[in-house]
Protein backbone atom coordinates (compact mmCIF):
# COMPACT_ATOMS: atom_id res chain seq x y z
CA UNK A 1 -11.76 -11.48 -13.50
CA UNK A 2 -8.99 -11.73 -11.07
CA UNK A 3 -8.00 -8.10 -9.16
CA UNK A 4 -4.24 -7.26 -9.00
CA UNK A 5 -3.07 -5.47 -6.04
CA UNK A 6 0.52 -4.52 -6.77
CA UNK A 7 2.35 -3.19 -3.02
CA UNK A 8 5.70 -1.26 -3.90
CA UNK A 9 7.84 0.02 -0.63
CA UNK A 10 10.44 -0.10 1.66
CA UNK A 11 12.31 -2.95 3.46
CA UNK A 12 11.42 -3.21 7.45
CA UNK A 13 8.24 -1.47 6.82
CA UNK A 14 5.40 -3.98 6.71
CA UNK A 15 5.07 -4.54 2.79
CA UNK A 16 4.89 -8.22 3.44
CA UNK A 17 2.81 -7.94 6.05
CA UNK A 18 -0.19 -5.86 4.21
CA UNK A 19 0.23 -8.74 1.54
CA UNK A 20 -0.94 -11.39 4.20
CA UNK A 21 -3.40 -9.38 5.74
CA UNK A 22 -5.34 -9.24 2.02
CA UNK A 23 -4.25 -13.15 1.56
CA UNK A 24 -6.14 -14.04 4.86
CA UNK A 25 -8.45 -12.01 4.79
CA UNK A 26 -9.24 -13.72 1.29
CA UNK A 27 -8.81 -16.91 2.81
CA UNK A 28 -11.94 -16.09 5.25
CA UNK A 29 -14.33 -15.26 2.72
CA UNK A 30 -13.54 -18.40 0.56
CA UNK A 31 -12.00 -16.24 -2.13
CA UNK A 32 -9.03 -17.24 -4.52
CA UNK A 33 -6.09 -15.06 -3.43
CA UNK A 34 -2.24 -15.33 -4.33
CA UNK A 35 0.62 -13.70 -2.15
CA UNK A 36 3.81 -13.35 -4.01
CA UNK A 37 6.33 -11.28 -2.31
CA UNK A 38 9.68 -10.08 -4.26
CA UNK A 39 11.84 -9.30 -1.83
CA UNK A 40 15.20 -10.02 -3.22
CA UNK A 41 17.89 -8.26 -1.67
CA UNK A 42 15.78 -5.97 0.02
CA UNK A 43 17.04 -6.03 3.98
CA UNK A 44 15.81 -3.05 5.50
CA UNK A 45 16.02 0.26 3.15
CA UNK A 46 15.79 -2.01 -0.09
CA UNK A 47 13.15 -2.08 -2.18
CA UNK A 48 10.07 -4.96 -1.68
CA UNK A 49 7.09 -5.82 -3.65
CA UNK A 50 4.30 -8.12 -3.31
CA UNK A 51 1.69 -9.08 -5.83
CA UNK A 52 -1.48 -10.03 -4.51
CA UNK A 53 -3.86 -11.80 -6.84
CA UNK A 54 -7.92 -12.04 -5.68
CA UNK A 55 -10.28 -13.78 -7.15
CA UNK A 56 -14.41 -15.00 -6.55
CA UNK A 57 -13.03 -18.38 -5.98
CA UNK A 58 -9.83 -20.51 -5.69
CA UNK A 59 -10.89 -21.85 -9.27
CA UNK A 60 -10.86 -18.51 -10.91
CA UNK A 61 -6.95 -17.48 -9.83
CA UNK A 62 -5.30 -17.81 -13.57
CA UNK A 63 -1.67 -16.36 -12.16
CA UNK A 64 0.20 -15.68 -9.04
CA UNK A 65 1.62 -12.33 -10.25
CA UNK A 66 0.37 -9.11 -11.04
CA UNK A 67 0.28 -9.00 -15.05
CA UNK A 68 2.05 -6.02 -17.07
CA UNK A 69 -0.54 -3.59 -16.84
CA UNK A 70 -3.04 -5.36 -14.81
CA UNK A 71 -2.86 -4.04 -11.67
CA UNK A 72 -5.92 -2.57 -10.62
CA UNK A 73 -4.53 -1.13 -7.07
CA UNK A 74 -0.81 -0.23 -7.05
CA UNK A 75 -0.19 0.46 -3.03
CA UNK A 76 2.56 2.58 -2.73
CA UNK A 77 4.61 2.73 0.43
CA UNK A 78 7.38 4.51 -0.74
CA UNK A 79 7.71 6.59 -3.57
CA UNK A 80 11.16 5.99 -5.44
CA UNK A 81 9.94 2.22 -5.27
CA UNK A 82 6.24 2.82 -7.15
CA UNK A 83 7.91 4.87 -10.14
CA UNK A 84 10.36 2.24 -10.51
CA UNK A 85 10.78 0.02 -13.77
CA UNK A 86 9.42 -3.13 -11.94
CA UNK A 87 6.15 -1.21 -10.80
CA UNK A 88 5.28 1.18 -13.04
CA UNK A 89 4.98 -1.69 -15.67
CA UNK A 90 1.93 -3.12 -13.78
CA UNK A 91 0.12 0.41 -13.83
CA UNK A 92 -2.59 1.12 -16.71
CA UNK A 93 -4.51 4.14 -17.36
CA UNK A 94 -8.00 4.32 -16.53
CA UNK A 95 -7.96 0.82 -14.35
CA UNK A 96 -4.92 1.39 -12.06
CA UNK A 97 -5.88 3.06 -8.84
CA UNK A 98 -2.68 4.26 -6.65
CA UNK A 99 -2.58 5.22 -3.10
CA UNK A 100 0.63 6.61 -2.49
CA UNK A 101 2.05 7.30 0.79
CA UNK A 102 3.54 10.90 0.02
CA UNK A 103 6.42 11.06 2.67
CA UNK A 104 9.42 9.78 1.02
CA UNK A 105 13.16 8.10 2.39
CA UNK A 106 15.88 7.76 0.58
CA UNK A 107 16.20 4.19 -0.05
CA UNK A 108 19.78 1.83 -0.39
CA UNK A 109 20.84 4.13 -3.78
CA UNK A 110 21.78 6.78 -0.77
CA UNK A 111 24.30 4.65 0.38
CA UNK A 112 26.69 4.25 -2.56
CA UNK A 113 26.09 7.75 -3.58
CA UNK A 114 25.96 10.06 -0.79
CA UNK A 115 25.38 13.41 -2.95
CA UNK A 116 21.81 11.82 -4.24
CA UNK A 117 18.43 13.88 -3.84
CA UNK A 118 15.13 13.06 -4.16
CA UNK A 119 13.75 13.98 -7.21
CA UNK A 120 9.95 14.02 -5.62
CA UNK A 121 8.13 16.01 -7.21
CA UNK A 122 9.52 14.61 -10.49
CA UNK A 123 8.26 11.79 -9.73
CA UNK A 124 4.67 11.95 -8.41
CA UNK A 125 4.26 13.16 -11.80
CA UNK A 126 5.43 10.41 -13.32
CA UNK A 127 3.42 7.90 -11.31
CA UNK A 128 0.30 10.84 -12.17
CA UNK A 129 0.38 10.53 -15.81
CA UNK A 130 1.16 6.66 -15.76
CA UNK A 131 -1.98 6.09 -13.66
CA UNK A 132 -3.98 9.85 -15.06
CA UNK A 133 -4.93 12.26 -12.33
CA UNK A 134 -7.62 11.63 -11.15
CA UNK A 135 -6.26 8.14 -10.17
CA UNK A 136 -3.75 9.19 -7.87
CA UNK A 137 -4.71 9.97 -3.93
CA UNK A 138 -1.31 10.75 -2.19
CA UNK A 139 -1.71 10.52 1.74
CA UNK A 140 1.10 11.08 4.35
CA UNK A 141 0.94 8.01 6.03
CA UNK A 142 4.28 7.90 7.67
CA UNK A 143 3.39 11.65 9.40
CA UNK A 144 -0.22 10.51 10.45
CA UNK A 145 1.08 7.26 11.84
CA UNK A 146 3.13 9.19 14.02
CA UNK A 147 1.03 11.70 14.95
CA UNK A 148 -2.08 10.06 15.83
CA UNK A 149 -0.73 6.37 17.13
CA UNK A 150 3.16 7.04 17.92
CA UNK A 151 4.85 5.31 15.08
CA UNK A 152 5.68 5.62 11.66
CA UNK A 153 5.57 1.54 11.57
CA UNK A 154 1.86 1.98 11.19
CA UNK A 155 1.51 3.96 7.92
CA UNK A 156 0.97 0.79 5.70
CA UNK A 157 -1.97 -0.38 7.75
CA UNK A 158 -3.55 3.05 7.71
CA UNK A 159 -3.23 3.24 3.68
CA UNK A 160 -4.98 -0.39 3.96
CA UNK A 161 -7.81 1.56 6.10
CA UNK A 162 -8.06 3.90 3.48
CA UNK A 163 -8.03 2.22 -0.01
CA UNK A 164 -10.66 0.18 1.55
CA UNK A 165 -12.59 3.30 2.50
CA UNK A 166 -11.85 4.35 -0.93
CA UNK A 167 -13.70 0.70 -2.31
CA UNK A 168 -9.96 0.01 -3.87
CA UNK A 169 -9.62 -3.31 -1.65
CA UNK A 170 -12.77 -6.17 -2.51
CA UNK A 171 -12.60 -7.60 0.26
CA UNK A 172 -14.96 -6.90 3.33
CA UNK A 173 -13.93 -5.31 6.87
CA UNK A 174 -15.00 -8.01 8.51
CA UNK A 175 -12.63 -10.05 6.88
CA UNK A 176 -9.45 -7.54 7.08
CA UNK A 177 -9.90 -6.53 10.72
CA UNK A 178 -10.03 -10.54 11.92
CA UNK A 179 -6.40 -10.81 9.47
CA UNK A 180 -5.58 -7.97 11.77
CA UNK A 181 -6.37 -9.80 14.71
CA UNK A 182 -5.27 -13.00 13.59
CA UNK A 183 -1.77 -12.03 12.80
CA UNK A 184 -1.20 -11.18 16.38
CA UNK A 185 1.02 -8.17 16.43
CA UNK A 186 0.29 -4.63 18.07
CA UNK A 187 -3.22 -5.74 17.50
CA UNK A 188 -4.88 -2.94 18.98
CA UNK A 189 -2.64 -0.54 16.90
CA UNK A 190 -3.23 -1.97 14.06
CA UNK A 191 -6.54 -1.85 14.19
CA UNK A 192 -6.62 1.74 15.06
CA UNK A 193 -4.79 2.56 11.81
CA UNK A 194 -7.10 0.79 10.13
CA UNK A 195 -9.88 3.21 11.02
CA UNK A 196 -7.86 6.12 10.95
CA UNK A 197 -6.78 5.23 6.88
CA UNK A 198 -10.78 4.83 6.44
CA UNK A 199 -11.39 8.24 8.20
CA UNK A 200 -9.25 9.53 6.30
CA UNK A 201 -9.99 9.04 3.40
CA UNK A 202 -13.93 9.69 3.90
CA UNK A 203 -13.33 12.76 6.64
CA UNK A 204 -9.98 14.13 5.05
CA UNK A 205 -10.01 17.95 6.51
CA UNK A 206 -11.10 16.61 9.99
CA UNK A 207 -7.84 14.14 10.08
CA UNK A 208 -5.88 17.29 8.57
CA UNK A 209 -7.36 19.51 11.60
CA UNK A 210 -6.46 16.82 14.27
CA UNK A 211 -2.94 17.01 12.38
CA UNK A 212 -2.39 20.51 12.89
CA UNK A 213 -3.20 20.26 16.60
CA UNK A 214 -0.98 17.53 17.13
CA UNK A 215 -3.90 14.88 17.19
């Protein structure tokens, strides 16, 4: 049975990027894997998705897009994006597991209407009773990214490091890191996020102590 991952988030951010990183690291282990990213009219601030279809082989991939209700991880960069209409239709009780990065920006709606807030809490609970619960981990990426390797840029690679950690992402860490490498950019960075999503998600108070003291 093919494995949706569904990545919802911001423009200029690296959505695209995590999408390859999964695709290639796919690729190495001889696995079936799709990359379809929806990036419209989504220049920097707009809203970007990419499906990414996996499979046990090439000959099992039956679609290149994550099916209404199918997805199975919904990564969630931003959150205005994951409770919108286009990704909250992939998300299923009971299957769907969401990572979602809990800092939040106000995306392009700010711009034409300058007296908008974020509803946030609003809508974490929306995303929480689309996915139930106990299917939600929320993780301030963005802040961690900053704190512990200097720039916010690295908060998608760090929720990578941690749905894997989390046994969200089937594909092995042999596999991601060398789509790390192989991409070529702030490789050493990258990688560092990486680890810091997985410790994070297995050694959460110890990351929130190294937080608190600045890292």
């Amino acid at each position: 049975v093919p494995y949706g991952v569904f990545i919802a988030g911001v423009g200029g951010t690296g959505v695209v990027t995590i999408g390859q990183l999964l695709g290639m690291a796919a690729h190495l282990e001889g696995k079936g894997c799709s990359v379809l990213d929806m990036a419209g009219l989504a220049q920097k601030g707009g809203a970007v998705f990419s499906h990414v279809v996996l499979a046990g082989s090439p000959d099992h991939m039956l679609n290149t897009r994550v099916a209404m209700g199918e997805a199975d991880l919904l990564l969630a960069g931003d959150l205005v994006v994951a409770t919108s209409a286009e990704a909250m239709a992939r998300v299923s009780p009971g299957r769907t597991h969401v990572l979602l990065n809990s800092d939040t920006a106000p995306t392009a709606a700010f711009v034409s209407n300058p007296g908008w807030t974020l509803p946030g809490a609003n809508l974490t609970a929306d995303l929480q009773s689309a996915c139930g619960k106990e299917n939600l981990d929320a993780v301030d990426a963005a802040a961690m990214a900053v704190v512990l390797l200097g720039d916010a840029i690295y908060s998608n690679p760090l929720m990578m490091g941690y749905a894997f950690q989390r046994g969200w992402i089937p594909l092995s860490r042999e596999a991601l890191l060398r789509a790390i490498e192989l991409n070529g950019q702030q490789v050493p960075n990258n990688l560092a996020a990486f680890a810091w999503g997985r410790r994070a998600a297995h050694e959460p108070a110890a990351v929130a102590r190294l937080m608190a003291n600045g890292g």
